[in-house]
PDB file of N, CA and C in Angstrom:
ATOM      1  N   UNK A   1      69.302 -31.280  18.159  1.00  0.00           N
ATOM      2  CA  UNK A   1      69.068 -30.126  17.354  1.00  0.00           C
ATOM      3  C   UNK A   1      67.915 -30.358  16.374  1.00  0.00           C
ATOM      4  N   UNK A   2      68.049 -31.419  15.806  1.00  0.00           N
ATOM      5  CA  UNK A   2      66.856 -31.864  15.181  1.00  0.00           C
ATOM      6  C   UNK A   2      65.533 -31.423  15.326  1.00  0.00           C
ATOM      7  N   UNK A   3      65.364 -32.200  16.571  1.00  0.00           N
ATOM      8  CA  UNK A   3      64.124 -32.101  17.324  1.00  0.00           C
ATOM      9  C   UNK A   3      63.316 -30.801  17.854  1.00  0.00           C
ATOM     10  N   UNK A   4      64.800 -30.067  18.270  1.00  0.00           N
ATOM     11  CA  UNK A   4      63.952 -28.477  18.458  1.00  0.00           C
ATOM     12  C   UNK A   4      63.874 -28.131  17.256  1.00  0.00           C
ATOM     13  N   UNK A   5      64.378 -28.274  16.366  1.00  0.00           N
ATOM     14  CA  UNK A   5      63.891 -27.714  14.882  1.00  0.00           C
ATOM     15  C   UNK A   5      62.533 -27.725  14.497  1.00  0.00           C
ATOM     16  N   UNK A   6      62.363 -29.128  14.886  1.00  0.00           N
ATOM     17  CA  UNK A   6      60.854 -29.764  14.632  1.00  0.00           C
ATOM     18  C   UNK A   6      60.334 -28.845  15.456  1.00  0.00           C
ATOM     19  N   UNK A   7      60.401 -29.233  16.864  1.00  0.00           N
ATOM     20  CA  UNK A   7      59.694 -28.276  17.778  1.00  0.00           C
ATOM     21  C   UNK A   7      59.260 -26.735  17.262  1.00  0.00           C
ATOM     22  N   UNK A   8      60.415 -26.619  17.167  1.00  0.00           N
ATOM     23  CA  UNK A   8      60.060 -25.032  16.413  1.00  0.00           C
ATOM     24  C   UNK A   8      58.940 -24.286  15.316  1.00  0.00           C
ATOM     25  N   UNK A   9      59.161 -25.429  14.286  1.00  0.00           N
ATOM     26  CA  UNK A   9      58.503 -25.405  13.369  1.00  0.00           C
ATOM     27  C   UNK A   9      56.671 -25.691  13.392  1.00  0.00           C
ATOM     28  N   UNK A  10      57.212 -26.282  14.144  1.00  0.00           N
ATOM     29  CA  UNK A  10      55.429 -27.275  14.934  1.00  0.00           C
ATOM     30  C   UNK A  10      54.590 -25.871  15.726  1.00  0.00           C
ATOM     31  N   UNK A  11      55.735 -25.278  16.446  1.00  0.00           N
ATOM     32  CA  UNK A  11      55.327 -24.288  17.258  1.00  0.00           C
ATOM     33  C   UNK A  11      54.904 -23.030  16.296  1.00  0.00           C
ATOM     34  N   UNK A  12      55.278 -22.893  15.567  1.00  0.00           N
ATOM     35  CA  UNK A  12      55.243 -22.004  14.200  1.00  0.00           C
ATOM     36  C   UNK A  12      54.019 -22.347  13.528  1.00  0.00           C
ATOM     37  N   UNK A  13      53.310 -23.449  13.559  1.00  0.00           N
ATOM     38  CA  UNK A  13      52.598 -24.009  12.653  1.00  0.00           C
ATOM     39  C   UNK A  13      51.406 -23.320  13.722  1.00  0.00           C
ATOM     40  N   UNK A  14      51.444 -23.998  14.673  1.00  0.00           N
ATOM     41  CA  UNK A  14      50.286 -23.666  16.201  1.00  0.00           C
ATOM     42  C   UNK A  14      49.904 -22.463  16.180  1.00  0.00           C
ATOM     43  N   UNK A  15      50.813 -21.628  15.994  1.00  0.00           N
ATOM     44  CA  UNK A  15      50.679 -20.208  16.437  1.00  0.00           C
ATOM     45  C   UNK A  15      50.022 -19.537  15.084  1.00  0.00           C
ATOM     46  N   UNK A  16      50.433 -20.455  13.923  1.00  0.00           N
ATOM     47  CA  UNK A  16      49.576 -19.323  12.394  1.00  0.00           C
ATOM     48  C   UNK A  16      48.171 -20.147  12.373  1.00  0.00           C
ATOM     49  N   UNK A  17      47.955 -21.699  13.405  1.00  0.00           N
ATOM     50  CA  UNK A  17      46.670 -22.000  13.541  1.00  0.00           C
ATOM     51  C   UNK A  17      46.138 -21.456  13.909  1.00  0.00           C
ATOM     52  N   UNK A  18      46.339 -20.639  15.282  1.00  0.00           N
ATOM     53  CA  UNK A  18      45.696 -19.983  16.260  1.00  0.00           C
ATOM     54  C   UNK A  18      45.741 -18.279  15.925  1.00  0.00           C
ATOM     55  N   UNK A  19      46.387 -17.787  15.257  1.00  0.00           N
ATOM     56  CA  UNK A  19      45.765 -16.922  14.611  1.00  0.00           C
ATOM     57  C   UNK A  19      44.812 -17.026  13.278  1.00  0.00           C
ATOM     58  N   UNK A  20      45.127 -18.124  12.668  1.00  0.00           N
ATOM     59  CA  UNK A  20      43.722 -17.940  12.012  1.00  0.00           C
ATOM     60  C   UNK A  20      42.556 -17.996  12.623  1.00  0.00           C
ATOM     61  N   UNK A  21      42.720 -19.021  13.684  1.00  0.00           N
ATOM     62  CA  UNK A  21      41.194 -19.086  14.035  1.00  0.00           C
ATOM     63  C   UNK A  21      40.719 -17.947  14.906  1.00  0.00           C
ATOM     64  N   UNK A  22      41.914 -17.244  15.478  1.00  0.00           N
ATOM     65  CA  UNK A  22      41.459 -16.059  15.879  1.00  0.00           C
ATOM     66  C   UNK A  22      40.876 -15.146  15.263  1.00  0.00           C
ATOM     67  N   UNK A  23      41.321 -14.844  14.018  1.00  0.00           N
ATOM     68  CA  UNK A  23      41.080 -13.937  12.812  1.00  0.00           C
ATOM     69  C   UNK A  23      39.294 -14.033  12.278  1.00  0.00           C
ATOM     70  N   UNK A  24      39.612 -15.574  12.018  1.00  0.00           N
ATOM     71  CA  UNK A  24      37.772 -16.334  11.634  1.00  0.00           C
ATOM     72  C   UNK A  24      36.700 -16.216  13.120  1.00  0.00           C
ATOM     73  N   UNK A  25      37.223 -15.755  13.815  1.00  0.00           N
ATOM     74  CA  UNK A  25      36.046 -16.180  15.296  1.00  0.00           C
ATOM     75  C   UNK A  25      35.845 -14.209  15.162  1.00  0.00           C
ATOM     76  N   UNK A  26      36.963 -13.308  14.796  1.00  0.00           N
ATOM     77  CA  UNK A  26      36.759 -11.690  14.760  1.00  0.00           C
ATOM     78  C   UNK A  26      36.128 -11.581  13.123  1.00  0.00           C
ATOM     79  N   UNK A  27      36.151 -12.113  12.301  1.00  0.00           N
ATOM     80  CA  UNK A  27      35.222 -12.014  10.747  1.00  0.00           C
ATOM     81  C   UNK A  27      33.865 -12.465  11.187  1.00  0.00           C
ATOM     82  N   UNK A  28      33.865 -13.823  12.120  1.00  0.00           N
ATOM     83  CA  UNK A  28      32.347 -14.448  12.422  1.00  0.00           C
ATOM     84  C   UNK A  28      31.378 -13.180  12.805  1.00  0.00           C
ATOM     85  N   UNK A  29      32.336 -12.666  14.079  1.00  0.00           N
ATOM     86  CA  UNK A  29      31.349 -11.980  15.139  1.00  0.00           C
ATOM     87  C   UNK A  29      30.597 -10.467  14.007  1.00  0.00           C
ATOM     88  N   UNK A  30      32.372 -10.182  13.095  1.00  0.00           N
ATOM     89  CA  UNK A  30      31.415  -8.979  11.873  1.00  0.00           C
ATOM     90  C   UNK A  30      30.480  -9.401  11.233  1.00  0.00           C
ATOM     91  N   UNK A  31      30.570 -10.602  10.812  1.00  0.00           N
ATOM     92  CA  UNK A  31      29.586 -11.070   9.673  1.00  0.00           C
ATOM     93  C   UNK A  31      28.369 -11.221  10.611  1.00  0.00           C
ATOM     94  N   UNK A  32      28.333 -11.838  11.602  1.00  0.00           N
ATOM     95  CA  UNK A  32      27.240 -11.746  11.932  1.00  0.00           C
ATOM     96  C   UNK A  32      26.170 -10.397  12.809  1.00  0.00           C
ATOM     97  N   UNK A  33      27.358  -9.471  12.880  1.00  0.00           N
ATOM     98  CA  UNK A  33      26.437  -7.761  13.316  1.00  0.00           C
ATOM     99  C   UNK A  33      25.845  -7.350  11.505  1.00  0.00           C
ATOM    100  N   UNK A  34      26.928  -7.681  11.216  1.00  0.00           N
ATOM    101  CA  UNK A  34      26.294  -7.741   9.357  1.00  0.00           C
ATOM    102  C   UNK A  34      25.273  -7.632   9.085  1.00  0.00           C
ATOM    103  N   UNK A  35      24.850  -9.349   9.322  1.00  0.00           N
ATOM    104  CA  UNK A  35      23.828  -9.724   9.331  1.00  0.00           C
ATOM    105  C   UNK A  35      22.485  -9.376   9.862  1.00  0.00           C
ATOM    106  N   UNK A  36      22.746  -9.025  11.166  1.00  0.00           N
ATOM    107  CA  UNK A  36      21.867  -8.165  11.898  1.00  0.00           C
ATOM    108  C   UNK A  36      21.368  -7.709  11.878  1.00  0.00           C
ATOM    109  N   UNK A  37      22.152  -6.364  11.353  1.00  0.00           N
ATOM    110  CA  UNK A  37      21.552  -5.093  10.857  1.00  0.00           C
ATOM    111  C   UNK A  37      20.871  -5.217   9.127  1.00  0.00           C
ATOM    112  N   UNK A  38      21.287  -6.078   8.618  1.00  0.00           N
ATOM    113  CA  UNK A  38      20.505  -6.486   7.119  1.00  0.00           C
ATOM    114  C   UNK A  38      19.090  -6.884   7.788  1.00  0.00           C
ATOM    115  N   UNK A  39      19.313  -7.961   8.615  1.00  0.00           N
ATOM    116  CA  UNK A  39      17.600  -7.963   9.038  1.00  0.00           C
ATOM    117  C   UNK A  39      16.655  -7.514   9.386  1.00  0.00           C
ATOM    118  N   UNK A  40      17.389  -5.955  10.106  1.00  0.00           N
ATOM    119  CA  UNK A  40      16.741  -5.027  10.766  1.00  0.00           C
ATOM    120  C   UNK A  40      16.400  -4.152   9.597  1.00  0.00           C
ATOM    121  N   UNK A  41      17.118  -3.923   8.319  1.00  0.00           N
ATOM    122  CA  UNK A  41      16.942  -3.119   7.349  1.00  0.00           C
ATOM    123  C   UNK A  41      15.871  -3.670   6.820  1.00  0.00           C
ATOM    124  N   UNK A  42      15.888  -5.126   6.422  1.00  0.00           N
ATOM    125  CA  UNK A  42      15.003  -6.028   5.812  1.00  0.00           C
ATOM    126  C   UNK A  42      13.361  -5.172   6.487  1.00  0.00           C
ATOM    127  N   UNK A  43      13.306  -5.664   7.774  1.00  0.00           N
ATOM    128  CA  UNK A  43      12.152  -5.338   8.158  1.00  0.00           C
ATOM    129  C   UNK A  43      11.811  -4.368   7.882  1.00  0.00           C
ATOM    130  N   UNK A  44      12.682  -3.286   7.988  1.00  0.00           N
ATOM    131  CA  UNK A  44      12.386  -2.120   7.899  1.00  0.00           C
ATOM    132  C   UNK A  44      11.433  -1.413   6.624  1.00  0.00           C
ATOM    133  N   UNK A  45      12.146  -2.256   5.413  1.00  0.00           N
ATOM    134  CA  UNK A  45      11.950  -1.973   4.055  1.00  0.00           C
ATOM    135  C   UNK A  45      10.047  -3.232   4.097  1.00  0.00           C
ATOM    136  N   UNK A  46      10.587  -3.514   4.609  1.00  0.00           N
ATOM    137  CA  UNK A  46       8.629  -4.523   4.667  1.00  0.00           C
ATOM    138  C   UNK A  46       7.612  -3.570   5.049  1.00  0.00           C
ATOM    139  N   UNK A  47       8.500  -2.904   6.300  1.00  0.00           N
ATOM    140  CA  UNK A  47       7.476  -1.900   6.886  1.00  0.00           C
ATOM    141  C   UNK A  47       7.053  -0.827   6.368  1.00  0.00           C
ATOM    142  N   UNK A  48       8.029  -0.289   5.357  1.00  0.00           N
ATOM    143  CA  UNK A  48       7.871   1.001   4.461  1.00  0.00           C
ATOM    144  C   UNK A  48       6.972   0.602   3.208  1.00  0.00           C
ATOM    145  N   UNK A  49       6.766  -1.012   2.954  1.00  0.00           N
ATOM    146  CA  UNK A  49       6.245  -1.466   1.370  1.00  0.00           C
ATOM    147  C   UNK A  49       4.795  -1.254   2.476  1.00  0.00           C
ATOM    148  N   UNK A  50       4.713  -1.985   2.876  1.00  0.00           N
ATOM    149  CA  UNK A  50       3.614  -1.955   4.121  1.00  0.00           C
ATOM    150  C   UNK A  50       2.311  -1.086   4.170  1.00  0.00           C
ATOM    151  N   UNK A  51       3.378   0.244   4.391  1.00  0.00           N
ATOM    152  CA  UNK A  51       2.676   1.558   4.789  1.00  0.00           C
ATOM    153  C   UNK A  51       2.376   2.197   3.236  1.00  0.00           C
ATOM    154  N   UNK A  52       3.066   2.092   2.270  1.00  0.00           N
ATOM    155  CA  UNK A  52       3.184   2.159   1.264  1.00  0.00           C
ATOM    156  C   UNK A  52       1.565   1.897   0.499  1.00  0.00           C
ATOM    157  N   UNK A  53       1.353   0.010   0.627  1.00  0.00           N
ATOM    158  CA  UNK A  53       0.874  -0.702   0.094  1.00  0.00           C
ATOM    159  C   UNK A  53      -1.072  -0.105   0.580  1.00  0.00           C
ATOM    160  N   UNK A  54      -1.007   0.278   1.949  1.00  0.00           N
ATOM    161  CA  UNK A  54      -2.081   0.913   2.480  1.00  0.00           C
ATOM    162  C   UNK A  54      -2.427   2.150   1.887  1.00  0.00           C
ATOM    163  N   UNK A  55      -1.522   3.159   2.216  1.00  0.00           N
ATOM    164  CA  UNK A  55      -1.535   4.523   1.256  1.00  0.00           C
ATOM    165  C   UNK A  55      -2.510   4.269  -0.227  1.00  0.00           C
ATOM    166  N   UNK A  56      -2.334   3.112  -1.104  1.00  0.00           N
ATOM    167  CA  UNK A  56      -2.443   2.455  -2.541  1.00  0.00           C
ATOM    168  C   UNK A  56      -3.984   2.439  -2.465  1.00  0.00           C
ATOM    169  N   UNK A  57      -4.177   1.324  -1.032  1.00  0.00           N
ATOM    170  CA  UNK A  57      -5.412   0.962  -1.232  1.00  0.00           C
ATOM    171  C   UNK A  57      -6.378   2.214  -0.810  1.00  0.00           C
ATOM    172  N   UNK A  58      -5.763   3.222   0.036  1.00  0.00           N
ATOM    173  CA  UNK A  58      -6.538   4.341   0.240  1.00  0.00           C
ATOM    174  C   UNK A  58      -7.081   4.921  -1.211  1.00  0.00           C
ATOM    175  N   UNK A  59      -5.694   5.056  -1.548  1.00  0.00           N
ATOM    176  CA  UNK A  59      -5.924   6.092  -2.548  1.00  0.00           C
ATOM    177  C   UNK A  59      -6.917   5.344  -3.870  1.00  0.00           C
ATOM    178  N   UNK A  60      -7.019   4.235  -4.029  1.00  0.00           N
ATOM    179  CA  UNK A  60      -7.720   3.604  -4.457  1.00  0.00           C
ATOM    180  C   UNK A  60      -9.215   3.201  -4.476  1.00  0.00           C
ATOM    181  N   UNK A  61      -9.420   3.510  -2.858  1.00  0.00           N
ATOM    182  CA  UNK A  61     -10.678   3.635  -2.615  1.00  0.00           C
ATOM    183  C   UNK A  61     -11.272   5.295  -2.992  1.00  0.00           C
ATOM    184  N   UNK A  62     -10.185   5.723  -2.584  1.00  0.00           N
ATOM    185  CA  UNK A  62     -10.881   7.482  -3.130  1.00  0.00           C
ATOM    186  C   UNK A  62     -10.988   7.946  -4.460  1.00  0.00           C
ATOM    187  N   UNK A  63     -10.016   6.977  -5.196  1.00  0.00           N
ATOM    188  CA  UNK A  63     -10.476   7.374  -6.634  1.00  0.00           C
ATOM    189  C   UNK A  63     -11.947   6.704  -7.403  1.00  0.00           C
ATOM    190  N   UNK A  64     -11.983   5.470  -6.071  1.00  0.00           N
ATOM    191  CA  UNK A  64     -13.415   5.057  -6.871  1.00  0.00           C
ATOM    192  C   UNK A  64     -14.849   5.407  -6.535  1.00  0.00           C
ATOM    193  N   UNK A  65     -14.340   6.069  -5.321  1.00  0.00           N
ATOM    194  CA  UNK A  65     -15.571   7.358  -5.051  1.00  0.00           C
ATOM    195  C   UNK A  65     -15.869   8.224  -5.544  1.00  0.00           C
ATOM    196  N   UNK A  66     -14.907   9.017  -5.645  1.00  0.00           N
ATOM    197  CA  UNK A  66     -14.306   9.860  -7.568  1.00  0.00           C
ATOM    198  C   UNK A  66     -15.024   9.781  -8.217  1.00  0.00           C
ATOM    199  N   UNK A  67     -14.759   8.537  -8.589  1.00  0.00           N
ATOM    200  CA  UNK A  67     -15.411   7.844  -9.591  1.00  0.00           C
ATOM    201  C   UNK A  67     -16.742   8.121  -9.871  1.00  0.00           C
ATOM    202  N   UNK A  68     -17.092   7.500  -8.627  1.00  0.00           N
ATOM    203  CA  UNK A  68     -18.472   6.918  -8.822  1.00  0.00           C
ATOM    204  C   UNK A  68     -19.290   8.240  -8.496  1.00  0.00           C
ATOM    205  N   UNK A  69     -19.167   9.192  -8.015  1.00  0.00           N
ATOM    206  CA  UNK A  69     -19.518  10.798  -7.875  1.00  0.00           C
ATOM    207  C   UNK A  69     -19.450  11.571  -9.234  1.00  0.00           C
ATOM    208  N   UNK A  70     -18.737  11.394  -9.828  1.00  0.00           N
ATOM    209  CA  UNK A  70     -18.240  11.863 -11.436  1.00  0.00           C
ATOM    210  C   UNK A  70     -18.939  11.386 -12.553  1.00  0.00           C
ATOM    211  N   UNK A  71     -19.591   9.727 -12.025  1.00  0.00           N
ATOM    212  CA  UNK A  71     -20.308   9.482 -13.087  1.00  0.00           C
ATOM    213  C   UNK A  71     -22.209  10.127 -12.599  1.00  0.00           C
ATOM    214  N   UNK A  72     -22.511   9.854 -11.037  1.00  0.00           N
ATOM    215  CA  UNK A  72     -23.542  10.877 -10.993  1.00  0.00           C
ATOM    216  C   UNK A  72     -23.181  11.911 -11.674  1.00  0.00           C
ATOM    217  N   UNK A  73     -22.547  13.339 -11.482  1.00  0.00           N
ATOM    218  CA  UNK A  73     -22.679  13.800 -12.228  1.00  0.00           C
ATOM    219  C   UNK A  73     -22.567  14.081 -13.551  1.00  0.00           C
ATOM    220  N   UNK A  74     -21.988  13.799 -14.203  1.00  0.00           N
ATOM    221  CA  UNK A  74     -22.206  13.158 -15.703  1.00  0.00           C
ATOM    222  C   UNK A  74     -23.424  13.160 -16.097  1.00  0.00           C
ATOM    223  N   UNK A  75     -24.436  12.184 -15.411  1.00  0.00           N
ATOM    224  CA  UNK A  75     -25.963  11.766 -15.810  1.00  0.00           C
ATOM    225  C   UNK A  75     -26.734  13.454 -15.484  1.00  0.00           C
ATOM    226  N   UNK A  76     -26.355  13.792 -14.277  1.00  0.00           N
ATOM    227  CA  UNK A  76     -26.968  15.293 -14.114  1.00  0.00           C
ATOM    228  C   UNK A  76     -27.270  16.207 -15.357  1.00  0.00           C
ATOM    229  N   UNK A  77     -25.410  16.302 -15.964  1.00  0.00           N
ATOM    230  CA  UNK A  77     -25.034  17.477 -16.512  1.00  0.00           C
ATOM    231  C   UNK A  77     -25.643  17.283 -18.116  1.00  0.00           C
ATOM    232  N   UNK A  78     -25.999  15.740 -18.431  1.00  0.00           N
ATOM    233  CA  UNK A  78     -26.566  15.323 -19.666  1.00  0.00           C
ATOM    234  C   UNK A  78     -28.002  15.934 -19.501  1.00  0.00           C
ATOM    235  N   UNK A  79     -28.345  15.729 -18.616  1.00  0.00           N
ATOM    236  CA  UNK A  79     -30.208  15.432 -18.119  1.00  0.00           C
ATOM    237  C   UNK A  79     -30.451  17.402 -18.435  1.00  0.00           C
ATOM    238  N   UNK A  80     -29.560  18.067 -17.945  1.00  0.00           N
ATOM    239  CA  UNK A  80     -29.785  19.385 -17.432  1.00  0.00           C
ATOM    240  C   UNK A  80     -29.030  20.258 -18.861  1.00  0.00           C
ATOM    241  N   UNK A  81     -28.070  19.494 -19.546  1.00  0.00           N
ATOM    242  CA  UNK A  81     -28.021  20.395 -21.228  1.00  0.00           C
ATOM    243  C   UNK A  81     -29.193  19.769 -21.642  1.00  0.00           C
ATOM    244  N   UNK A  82     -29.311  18.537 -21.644  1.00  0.00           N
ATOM    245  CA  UNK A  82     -31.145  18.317 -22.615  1.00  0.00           C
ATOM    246  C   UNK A  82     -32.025  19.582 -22.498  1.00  0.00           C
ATOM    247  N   UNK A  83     -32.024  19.365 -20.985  1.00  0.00           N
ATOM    248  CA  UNK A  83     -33.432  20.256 -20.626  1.00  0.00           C
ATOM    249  C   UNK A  83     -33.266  21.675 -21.258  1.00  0.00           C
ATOM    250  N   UNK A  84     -31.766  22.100 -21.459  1.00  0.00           N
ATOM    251  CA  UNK A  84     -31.492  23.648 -21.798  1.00  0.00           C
ATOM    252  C   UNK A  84     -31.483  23.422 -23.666  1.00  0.00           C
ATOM    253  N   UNK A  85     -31.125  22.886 -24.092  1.00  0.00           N
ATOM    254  CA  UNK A  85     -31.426  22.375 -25.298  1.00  0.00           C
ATOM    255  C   UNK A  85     -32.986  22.569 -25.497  1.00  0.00           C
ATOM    256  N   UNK A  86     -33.830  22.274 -25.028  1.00  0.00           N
ATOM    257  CA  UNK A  86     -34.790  22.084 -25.250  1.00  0.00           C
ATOM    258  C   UNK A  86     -35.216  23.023 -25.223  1.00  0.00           C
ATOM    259  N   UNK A  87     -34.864  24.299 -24.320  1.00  0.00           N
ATOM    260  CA  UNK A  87     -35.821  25.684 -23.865  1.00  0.00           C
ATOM    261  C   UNK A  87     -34.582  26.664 -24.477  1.00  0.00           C
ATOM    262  N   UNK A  88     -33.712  26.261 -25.279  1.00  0.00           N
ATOM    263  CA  UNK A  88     -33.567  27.376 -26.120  1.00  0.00           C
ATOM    264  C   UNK A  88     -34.178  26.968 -27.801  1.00  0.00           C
ATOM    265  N   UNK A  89     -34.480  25.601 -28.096  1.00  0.00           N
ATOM    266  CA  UNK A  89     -35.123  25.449 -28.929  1.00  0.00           C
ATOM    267  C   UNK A  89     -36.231  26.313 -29.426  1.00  0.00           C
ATOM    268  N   UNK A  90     -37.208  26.444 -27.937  1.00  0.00           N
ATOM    269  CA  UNK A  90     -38.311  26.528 -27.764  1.00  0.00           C
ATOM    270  C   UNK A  90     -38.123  28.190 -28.074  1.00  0.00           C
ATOM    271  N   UNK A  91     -37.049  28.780 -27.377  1.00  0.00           N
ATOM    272  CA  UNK A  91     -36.850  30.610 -27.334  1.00  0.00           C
ATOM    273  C   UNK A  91     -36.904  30.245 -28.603  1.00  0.00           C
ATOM    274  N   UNK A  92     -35.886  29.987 -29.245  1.00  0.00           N
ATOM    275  CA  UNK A  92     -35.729  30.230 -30.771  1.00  0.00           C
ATOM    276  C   UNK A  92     -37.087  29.843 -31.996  1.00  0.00           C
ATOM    277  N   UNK A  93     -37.410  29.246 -31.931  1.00  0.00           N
ATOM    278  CA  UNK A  93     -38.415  29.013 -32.709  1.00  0.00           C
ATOM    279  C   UNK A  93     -39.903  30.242 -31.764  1.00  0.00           C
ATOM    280  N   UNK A  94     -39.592  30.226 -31.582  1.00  0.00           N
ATOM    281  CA  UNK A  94     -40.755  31.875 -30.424  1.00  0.00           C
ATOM    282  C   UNK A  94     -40.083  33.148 -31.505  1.00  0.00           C
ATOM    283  N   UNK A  95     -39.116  33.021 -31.318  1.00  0.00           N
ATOM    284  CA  UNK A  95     -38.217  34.378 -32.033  1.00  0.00           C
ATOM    285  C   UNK A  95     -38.410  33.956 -33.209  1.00  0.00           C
ATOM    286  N   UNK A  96     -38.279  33.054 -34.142  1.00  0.00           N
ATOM    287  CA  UNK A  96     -38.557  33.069 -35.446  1.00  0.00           C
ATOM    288  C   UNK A  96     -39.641  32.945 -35.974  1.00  0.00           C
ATOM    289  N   UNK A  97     -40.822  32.802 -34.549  1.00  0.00           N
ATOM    290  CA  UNK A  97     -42.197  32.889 -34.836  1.00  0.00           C
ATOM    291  C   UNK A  97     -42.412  34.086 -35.087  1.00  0.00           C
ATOM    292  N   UNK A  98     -42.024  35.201 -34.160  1.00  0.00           N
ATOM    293  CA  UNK A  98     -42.176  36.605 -33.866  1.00  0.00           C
ATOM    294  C   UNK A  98     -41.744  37.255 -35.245  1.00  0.00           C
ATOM    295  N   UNK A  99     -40.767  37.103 -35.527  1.00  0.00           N
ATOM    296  CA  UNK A  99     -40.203  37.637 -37.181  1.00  0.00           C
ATOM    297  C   UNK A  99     -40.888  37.606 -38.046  1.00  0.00           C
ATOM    298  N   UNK A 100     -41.524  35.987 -38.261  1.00  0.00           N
ATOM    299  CA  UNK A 100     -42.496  35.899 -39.473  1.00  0.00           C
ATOM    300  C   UNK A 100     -43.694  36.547 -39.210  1.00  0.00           C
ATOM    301  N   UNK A 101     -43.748  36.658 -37.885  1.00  0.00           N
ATOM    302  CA  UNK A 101     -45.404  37.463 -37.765  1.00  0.00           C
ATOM    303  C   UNK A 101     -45.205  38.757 -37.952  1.00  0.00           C
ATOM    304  N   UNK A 102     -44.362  39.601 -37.703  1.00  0.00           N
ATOM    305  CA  UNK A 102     -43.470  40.691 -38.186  1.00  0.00           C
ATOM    306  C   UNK A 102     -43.672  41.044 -39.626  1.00  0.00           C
ATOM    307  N   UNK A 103     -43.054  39.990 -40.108  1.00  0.00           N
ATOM    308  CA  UNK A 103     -42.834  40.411 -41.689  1.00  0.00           C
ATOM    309  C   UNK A 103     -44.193  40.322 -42.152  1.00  0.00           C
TER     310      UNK A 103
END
């Protein structure tokens, strides 16, 4: 009687071994689709910084064309109030010539 006791118990022991390791070999196989799909996300998110990071440098290059178009004109719009500056100077002092010759 003993002995099947033991037996028993032994057999008891086997069987909560073998479901654990059953249990850990069905967690492995999740953890590792888990995993999987994290890597596939991973990439995914590289690929979006990626496309992202290009978009940046576009837009970067177009603002310094922008740029550099904005400061031509700039120099234009200085060059071309001078010049109008100058020829309403010129009206005006004509007109205040005209007055005094007037008076």
């Amino acid at each position: 009687m003993l002995q099947e006791d033991r037996l028993t118990r032994i057999e008891e022991k086997i069987d909560k071994i073998s479901d654990s390791v059953s249990s850990l070999a069905k967690s492995s196989a999740v953890m590792s689709t888990k995993i999987t799909e994290l890597e596939v996300r991973r990439e995914e998110s590289h690929q979006r910084a990626n496309k992202f990071s290009e978009r940046m440098d576009h837009m970067h290059d177009g603002i310094h064309d922008l740029d550099t178009h904005l400061k031509g004109l700039e120099s234009k719009v200085t060059v071309t109030s001078k010049i109008l500056l100058g020829i309403g100077s010129i009206l005006v002092a004509a007109v205040i010539n005209e007055i005094v010759r007037i008076i």
